[in-house]
N, C-alpha and C. Protein backbone atom coordinates (compact mmCIF):
# COMPACT_ATOMS: atom_id res chain seq x y z
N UNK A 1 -53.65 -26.40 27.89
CA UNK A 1 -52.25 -26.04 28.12
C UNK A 1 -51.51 -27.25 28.67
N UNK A 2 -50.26 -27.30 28.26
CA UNK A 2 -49.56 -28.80 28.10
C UNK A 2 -49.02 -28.13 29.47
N UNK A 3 -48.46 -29.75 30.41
CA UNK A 3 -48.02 -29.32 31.98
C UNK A 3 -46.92 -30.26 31.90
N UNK A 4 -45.76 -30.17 32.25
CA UNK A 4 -44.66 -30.87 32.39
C UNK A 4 -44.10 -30.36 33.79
N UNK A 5 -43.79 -31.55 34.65
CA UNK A 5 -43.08 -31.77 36.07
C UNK A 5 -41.68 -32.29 36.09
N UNK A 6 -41.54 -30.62 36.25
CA UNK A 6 -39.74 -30.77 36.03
C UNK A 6 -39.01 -31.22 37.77
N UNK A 7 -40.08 -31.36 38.66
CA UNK A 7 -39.83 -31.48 39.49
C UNK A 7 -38.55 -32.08 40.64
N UNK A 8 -38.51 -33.13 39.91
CA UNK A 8 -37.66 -34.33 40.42
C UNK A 8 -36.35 -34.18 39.87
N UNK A 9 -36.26 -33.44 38.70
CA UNK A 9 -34.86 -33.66 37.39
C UNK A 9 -34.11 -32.92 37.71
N UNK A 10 -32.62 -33.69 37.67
CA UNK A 10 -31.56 -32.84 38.01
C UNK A 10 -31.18 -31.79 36.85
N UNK A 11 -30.17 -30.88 37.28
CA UNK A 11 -30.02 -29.63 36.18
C UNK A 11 -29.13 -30.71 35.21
N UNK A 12 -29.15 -30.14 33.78
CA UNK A 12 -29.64 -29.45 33.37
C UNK A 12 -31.46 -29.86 32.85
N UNK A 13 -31.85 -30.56 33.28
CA UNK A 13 -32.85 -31.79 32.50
C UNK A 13 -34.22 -30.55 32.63
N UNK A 14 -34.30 -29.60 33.41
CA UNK A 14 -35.52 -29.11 33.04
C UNK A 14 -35.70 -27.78 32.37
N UNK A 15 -34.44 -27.81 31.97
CA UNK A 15 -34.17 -26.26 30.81
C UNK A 15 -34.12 -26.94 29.41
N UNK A 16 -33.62 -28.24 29.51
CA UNK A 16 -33.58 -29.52 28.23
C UNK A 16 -34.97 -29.22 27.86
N UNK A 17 -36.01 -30.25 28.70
CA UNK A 17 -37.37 -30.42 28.58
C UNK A 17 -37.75 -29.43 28.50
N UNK A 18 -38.02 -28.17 28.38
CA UNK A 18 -38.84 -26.99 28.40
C UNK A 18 -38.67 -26.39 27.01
N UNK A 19 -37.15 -26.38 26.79
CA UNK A 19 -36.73 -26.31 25.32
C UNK A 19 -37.38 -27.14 24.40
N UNK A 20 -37.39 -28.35 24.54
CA UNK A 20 -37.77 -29.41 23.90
C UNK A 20 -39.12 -29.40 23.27
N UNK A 21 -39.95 -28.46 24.28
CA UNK A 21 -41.81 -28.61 24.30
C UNK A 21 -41.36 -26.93 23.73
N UNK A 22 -41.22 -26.12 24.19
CA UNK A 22 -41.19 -25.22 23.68
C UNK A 22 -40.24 -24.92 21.61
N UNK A 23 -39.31 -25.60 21.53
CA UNK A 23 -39.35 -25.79 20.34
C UNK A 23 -40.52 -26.79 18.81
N UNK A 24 -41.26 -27.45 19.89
CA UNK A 24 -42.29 -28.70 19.20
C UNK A 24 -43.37 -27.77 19.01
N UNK A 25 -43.75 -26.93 20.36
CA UNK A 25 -45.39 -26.16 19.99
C UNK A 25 -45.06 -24.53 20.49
N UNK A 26 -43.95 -23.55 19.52
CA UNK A 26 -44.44 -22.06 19.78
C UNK A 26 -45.42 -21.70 19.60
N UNK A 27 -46.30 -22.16 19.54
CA UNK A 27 -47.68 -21.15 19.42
C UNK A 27 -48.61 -21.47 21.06
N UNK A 28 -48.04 -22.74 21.38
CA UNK A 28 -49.09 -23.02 22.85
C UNK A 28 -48.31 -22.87 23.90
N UNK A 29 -48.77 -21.95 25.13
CA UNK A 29 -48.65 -22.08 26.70
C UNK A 29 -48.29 -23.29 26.74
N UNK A 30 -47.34 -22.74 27.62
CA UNK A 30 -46.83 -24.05 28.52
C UNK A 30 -46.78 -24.09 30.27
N UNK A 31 -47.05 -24.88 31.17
CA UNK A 31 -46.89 -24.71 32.40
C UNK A 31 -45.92 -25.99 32.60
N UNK A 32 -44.84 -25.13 33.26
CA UNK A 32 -43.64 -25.76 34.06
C UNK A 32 -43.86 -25.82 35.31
N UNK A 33 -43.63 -27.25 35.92
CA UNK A 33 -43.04 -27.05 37.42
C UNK A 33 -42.03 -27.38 38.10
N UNK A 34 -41.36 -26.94 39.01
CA UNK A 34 -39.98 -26.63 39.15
C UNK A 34 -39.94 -26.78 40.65
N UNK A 35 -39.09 -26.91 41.60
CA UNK A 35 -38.49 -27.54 42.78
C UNK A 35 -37.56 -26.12 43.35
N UNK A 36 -36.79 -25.29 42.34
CA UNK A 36 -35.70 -24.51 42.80
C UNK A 36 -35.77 -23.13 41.90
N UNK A 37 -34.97 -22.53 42.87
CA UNK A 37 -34.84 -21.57 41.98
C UNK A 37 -33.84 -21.17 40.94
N UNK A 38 -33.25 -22.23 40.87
CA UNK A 38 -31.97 -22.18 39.93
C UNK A 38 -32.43 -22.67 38.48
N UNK A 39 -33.70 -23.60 38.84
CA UNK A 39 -34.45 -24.27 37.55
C UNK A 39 -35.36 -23.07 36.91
N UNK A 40 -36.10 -22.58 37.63
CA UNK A 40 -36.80 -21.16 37.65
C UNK A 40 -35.87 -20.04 36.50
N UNK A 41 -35.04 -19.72 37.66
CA UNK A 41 -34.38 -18.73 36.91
C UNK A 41 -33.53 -19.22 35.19
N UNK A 42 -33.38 -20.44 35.31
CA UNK A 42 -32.50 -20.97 33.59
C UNK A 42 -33.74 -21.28 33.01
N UNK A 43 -35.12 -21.72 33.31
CA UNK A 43 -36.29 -21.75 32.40
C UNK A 43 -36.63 -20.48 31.85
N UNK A 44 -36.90 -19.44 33.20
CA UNK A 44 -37.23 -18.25 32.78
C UNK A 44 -36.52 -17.21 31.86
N UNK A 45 -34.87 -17.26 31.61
CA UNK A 45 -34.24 -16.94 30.92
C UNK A 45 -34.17 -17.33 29.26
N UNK A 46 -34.22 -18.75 29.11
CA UNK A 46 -34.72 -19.31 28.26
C UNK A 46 -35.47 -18.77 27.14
N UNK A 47 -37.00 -19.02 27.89
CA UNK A 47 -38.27 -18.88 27.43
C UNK A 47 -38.11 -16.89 27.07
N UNK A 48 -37.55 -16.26 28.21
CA UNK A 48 -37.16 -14.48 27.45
C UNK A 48 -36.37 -14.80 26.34
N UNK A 49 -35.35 -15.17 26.13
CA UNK A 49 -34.26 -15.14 25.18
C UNK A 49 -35.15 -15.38 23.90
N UNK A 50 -36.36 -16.36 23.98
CA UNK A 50 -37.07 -16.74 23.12
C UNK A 50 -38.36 -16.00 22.14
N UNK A 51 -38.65 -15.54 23.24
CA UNK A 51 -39.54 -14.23 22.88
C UNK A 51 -40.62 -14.39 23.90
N UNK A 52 -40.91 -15.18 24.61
CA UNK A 52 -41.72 -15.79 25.33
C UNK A 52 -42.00 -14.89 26.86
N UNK A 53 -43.30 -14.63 27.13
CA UNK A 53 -43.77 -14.36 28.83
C UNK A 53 -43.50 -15.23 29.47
N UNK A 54 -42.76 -15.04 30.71
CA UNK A 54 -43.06 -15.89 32.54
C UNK A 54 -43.47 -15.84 33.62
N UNK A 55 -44.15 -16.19 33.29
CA UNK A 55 -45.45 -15.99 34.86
C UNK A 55 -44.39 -16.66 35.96
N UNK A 56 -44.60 -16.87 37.30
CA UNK A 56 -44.25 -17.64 38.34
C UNK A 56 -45.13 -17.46 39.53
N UNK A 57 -45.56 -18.72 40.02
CA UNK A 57 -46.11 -18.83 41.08
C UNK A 57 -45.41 -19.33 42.21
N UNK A 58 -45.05 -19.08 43.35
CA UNK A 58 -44.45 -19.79 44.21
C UNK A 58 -45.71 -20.21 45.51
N UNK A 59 -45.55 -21.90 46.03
CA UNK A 59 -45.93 -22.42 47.14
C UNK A 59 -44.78 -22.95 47.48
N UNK A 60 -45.25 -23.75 48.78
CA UNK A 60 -44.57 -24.28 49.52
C UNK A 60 -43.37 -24.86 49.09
N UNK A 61 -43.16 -25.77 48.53
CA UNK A 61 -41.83 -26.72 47.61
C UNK A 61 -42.07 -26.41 46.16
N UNK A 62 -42.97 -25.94 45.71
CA UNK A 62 -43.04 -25.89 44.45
C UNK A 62 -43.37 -24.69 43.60
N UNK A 63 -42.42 -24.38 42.39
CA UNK A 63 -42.20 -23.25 41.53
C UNK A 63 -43.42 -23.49 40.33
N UNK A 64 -44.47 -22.75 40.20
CA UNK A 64 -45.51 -23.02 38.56
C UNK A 64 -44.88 -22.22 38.01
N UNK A 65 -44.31 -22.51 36.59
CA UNK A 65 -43.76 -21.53 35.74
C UNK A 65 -45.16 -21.10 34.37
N UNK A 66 -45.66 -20.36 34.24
CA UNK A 66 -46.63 -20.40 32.53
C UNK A 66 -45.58 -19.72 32.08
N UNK A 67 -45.47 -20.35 30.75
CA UNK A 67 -44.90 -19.81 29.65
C UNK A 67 -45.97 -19.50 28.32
N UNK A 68 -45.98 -18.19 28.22
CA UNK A 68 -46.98 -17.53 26.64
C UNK A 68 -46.22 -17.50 25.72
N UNK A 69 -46.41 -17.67 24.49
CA UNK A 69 -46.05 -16.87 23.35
C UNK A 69 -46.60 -15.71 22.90
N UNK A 70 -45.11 -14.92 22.34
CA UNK A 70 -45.89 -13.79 22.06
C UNK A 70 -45.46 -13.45 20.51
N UNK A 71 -46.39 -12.44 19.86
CA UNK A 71 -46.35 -12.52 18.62
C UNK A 71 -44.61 -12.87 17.89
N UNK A 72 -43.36 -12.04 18.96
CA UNK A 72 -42.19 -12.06 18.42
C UNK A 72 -41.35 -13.48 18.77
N UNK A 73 -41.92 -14.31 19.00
CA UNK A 73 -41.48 -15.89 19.92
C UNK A 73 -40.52 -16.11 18.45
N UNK A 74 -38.99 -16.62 18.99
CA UNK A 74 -38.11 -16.83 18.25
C UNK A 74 -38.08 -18.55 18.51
N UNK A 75 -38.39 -19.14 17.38
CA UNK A 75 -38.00 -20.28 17.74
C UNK A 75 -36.95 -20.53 16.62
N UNK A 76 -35.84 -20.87 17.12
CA UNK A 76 -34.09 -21.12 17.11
C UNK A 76 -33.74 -22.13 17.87
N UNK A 77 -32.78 -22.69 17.59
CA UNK A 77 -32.34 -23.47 18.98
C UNK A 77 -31.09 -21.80 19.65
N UNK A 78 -31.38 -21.95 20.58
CA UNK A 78 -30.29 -20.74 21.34
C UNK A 78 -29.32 -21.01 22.02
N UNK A 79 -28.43 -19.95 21.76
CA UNK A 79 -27.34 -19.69 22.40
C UNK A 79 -27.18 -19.04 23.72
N UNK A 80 -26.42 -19.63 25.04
CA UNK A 80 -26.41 -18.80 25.69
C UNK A 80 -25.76 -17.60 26.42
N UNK A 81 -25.19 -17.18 25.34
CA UNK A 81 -24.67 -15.67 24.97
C UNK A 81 -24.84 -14.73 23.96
N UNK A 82 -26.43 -15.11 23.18
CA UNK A 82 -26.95 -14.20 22.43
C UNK A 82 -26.31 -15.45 21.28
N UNK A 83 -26.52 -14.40 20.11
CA UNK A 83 -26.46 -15.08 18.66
C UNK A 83 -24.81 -15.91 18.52
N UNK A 84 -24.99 -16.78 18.02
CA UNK A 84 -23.66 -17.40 18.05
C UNK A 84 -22.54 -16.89 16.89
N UNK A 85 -21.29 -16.93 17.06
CA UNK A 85 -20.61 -16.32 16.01
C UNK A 85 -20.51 -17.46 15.03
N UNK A 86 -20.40 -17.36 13.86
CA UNK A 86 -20.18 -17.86 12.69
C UNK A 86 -18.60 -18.00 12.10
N UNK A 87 -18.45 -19.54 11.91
CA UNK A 87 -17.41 -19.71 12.05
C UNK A 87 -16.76 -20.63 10.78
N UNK A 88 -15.64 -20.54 10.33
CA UNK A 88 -15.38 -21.61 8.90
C UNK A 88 -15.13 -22.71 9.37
N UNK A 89 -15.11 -23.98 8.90
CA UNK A 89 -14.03 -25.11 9.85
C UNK A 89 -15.35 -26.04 10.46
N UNK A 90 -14.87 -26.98 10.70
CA UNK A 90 -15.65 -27.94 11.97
C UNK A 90 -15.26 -27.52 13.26
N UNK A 91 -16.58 -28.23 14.05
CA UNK A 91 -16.68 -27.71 15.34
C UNK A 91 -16.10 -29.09 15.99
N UNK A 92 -14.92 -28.60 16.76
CA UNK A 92 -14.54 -30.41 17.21
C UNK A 92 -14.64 -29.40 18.96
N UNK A 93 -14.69 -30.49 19.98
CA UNK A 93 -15.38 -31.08 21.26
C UNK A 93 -13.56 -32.11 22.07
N UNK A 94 -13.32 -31.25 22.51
CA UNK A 94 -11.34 -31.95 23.05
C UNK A 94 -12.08 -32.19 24.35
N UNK A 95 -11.98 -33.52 24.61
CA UNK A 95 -12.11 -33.90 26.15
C UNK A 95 -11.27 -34.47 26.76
N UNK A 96 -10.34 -33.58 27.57
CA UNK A 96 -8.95 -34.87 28.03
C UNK A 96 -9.35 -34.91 29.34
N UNK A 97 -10.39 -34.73 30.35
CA UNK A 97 -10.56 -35.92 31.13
C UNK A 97 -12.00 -36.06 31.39
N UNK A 98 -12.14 -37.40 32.47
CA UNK A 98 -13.53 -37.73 32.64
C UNK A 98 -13.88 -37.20 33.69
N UNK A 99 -13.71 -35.93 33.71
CA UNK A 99 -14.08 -34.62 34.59
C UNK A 99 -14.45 -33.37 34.02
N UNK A 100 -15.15 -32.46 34.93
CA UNK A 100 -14.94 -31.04 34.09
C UNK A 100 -14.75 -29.90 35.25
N UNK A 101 -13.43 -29.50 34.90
CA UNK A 101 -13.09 -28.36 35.83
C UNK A 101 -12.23 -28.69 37.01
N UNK A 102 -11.66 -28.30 38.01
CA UNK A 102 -11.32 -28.27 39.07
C UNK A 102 -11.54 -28.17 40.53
N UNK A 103 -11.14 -28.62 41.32
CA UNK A 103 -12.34 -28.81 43.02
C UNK A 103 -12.24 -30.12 43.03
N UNK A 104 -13.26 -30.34 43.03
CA UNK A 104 -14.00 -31.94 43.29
C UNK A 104 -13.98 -32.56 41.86
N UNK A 105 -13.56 -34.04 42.37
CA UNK A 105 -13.69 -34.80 40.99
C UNK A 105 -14.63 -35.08 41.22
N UNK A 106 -15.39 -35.70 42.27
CA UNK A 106 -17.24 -35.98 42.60
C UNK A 106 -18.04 -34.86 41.41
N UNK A 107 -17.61 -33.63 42.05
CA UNK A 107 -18.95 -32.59 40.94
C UNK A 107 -18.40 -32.55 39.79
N UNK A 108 -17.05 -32.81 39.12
CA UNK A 108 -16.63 -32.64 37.89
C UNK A 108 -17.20 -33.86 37.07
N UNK A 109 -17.18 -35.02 37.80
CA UNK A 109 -17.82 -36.34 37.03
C UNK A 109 -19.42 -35.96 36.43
N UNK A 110 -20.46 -35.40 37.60
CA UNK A 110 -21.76 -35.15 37.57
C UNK A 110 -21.55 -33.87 36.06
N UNK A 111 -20.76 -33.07 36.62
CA UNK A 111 -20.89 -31.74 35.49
C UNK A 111 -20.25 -32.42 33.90
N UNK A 112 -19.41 -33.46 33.78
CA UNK A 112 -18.71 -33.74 32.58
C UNK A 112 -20.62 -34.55 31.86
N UNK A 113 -20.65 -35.54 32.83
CA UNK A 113 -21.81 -36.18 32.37
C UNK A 113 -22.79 -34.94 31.85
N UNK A 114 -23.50 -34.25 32.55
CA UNK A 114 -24.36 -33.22 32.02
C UNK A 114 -23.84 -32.71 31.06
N UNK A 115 -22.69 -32.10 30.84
CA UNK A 115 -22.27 -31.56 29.61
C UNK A 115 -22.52 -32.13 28.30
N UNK A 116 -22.25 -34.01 28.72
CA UNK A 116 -22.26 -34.67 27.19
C UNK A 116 -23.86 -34.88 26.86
N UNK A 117 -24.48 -35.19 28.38
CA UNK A 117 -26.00 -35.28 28.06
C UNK A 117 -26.38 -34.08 27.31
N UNK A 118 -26.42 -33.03 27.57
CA UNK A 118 -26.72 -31.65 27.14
C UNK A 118 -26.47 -31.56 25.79
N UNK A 119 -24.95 -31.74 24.99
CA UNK A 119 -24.67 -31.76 23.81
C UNK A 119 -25.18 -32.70 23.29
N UNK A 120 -25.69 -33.84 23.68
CA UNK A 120 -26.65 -35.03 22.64
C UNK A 120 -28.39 -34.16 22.44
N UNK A 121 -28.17 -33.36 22.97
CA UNK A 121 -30.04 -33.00 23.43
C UNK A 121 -29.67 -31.75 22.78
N UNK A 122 -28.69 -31.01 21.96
CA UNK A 122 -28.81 -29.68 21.10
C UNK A 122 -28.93 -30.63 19.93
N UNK A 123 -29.53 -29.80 19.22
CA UNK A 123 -29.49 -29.88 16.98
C UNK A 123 -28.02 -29.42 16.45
N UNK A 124 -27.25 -28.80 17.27
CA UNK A 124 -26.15 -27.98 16.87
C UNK A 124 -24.99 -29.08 17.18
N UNK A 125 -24.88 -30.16 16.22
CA UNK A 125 -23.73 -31.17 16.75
C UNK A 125 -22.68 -30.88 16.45
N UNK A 126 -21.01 -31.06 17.08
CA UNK A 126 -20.39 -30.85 16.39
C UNK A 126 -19.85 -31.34 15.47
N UNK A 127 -18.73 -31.63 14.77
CA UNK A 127 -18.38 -32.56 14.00
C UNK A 127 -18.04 -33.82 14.30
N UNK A 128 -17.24 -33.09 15.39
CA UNK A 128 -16.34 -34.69 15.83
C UNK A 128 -16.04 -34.32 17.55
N UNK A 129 -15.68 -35.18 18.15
CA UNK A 129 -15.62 -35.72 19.82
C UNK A 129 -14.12 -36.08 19.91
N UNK A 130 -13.60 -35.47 20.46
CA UNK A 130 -11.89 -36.10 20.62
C UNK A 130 -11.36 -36.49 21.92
N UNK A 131 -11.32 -37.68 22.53
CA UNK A 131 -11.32 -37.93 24.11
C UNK A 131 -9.64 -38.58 23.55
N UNK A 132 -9.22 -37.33 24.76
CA UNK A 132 -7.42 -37.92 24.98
C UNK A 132 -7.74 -38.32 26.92
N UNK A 133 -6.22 -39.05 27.33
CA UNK A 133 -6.07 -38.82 28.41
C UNK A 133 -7.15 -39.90 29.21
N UNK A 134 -7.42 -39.36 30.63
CA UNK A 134 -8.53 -40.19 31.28
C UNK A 134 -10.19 -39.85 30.55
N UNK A 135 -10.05 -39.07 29.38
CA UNK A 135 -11.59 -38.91 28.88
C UNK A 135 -11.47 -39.97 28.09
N UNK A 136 -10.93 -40.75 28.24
CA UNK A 136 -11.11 -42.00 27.21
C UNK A 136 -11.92 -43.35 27.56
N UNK A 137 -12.00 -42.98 28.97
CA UNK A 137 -12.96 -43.84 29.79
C UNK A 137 -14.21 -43.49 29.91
N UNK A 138 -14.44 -42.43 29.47
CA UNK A 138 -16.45 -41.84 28.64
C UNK A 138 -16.89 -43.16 27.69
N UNK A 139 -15.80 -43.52 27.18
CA UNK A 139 -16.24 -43.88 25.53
C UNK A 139 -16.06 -45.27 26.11
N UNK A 140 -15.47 -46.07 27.58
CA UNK A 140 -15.16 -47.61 27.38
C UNK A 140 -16.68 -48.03 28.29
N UNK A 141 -16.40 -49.25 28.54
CA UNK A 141 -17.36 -49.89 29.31
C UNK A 141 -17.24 -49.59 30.61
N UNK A 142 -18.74 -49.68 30.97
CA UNK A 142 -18.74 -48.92 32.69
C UNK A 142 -19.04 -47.00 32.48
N UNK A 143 -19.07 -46.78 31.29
CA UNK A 143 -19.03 -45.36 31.06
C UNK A 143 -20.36 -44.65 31.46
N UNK A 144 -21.11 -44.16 32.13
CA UNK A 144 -22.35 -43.46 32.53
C UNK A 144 -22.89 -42.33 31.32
N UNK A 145 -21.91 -41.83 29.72
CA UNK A 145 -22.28 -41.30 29.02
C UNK A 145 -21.99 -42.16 27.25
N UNK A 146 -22.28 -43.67 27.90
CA UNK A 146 -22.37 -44.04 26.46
C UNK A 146 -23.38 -44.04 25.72
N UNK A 147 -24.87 -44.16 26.28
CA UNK A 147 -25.81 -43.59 25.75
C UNK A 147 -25.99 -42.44 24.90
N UNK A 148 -26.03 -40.84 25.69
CA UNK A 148 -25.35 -39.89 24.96
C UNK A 148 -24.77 -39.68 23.82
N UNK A 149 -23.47 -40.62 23.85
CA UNK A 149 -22.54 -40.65 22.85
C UNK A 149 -22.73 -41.08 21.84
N UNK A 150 -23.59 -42.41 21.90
CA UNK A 150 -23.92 -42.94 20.78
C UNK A 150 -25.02 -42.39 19.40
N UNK A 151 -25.48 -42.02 20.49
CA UNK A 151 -26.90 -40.90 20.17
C UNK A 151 -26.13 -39.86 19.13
N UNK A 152 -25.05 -38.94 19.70
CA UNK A 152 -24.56 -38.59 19.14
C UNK A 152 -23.90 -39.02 17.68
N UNK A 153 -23.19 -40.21 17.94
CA UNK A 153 -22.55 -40.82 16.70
C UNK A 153 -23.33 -41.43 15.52
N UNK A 154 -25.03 -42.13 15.85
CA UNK A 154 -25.81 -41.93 15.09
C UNK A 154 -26.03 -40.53 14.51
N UNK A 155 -25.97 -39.66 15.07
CA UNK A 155 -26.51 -37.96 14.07
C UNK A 155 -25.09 -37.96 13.49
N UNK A 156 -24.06 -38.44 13.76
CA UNK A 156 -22.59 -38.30 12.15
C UNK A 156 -21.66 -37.65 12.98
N UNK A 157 -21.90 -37.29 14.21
CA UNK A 157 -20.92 -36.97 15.25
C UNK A 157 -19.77 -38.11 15.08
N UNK A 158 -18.23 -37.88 14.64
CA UNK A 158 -17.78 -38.74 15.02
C UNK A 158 -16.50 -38.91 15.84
N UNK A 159 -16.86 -40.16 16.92
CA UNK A 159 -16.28 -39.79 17.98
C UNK A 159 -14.71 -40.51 17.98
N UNK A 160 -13.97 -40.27 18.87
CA UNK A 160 -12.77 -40.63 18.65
C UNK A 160 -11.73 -40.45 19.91
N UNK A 161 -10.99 -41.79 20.47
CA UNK A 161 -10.17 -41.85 21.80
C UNK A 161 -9.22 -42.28 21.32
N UNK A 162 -8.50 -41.41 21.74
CA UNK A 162 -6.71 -41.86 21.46
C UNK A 162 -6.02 -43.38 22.34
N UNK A 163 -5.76 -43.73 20.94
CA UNK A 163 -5.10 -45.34 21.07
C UNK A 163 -4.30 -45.51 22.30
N UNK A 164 -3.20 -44.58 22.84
CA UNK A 164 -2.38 -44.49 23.56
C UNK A 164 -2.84 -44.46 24.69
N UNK A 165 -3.74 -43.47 25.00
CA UNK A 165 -4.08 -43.48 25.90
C UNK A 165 -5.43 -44.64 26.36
N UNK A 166 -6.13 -45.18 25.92
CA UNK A 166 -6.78 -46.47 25.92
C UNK A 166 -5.53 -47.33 26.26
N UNK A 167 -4.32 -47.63 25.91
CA UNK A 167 -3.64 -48.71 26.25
C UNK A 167 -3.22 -48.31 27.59
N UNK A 168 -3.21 -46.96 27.66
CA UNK A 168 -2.26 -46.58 29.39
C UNK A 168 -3.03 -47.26 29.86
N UNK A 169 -4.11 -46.93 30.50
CA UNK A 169 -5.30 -47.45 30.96
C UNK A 169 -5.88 -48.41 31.18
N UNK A 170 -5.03 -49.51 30.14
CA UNK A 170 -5.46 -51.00 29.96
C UNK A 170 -6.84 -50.94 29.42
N UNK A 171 -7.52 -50.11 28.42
CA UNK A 171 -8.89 -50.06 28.17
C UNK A 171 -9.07 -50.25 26.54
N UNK A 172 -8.41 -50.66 25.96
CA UNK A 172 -8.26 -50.97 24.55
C UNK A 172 -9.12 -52.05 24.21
N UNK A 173 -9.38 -52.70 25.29
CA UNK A 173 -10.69 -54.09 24.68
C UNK A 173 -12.06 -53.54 25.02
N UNK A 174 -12.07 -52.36 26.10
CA UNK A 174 -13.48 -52.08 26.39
C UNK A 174 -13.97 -51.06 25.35
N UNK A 175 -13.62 -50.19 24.33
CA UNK A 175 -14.01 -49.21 23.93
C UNK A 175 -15.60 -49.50 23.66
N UNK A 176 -16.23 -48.56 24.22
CA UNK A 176 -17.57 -49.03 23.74
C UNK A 176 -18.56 -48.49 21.94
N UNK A 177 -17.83 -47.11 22.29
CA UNK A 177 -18.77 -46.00 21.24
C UNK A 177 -17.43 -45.65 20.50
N UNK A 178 -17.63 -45.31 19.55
CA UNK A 178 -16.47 -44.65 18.06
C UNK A 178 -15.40 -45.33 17.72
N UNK A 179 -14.57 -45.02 17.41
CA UNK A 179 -12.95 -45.27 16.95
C UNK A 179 -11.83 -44.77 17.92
N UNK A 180 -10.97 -46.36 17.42
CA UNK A 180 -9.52 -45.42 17.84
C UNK A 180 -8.72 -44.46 17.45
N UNK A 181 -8.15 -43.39 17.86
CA UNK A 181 -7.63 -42.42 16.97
C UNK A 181 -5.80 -42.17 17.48
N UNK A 182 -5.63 -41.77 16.90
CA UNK A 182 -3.88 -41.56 16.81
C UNK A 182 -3.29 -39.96 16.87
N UNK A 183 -2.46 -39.68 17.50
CA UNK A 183 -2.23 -38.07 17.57
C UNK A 183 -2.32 -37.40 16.32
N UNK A 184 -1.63 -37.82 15.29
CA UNK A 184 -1.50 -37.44 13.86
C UNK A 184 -3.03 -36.96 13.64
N UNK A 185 -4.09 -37.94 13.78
CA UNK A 185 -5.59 -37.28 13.60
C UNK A 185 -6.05 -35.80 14.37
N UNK A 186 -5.50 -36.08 15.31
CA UNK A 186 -5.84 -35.57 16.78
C UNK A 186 -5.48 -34.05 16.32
N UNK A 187 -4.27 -33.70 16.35
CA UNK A 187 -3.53 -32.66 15.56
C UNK A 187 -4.20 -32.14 14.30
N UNK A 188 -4.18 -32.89 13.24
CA UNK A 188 -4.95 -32.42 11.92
C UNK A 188 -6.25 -31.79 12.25
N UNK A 189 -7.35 -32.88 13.11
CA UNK A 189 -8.67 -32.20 13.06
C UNK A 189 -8.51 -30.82 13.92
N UNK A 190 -8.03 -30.80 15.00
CA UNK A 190 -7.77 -29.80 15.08
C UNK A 190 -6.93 -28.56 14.51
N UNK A 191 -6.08 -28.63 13.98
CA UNK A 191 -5.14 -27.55 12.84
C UNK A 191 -6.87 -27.36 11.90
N UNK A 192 -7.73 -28.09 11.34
CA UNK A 192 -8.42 -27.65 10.36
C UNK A 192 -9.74 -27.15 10.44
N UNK A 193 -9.88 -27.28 12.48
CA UNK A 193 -11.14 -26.84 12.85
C UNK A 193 -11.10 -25.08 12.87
N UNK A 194 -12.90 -25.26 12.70
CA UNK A 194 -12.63 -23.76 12.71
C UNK A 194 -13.03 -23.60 14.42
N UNK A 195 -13.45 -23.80 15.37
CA UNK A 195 -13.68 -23.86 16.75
C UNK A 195 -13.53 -24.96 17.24
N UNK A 196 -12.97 -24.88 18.44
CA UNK A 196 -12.75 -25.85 19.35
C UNK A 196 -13.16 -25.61 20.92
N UNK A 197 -13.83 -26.22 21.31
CA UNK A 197 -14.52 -26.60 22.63
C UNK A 197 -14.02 -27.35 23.75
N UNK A 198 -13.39 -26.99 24.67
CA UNK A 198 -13.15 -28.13 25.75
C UNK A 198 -13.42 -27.80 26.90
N UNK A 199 -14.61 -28.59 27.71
CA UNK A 199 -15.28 -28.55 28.35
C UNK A 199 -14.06 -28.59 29.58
């Protein structure tokens, strides 16, 4: 039985990895170990959604997760709100800033990053990446998700920061990952998507 130490990894990285081993070998146990119970509970949800048993052991600092297969083990990549709806159109990804959400820009930076890490680590890419605004500084130099991105833009993801806003910014020489794009694009891909996402 294969053992992976999710120990140390920040969220989302050990619901990533568990997915990851659990999509490569449904037929073999797996033992997870885990630090929290927040990792616990998004593994263990997971691995149900999947078709899969969860054992849990708790000691001192540390969570053992076994994961079984069982004859009905769905291997899919999943959704996490059940089956996904089906949709006409491309899936475009609107990021207008290098944040996600409201509160703290500290946890919105950490949560924007996880988000893009997360979407490089699904099979389900979307079409295209549209950074207006301060999300245009994802895509320049100094960016903590150009890795990610690129990753992305190798699988045909293609990404795209509005010209204008790169010049507000003074960031028009740093772009690191995709193209410049122009509202006129910006507008169209969206008028012709069939879903749109903004984190």
């Amino acid at each position: 039985m294969k053992t992976i130490d999710c120990r140390d990894m920040p969220c989302p990285r050990p619901v990533l990895e568990t997915r990851k081993q659990l999509l490569a070998s449904p037929e073999n146990s797996l033992t997870v170990l885990v630090s929290n119970d927040i990792a616990q509970a998004n593994i263990t949800r997971l691995a149900n959604k999947q078709g899969f048993s969860v054992a849990a052991t708790v000691t001192d600092n540390e969570i053992t997760l076994i994961i079984k297969p069982s004859t009905q083990a769905i291997v899919a990549p999943d959704s996490p709100f059940g089956a996904a709806a089906t949709t006409g159109g491309d899936t475009i990804v609107y990021i207008s800033s290098s944040s996600m959400g409201a509160g703290s820009d500290e946890l919105g930076e950490v949560l924007m990053r996880n988000f893009i890490f997360t979407l490089a680590q699904t099979e389900d890419y979307p079409t295209s990446i549209l950074f207006v605004n301060s999300g245009v500084k994802l895509t320049c130099d100094q960016s903590t998700v150009l890795e990610p991105l690129q990753l992305l833009a190798d699988n045909g993801v293609t990404i795209c920061s509005c010209g204008l806003c790169l010049e507000f910014f003074n960031l028009q020489d740093q772009l690191k990952v995709g193209q410049i794009s122009n509202m006129l694009e910006t507008v169209e891909a969206m008028q012709q998507a069939g879903r749109i996402i903004q984190p």
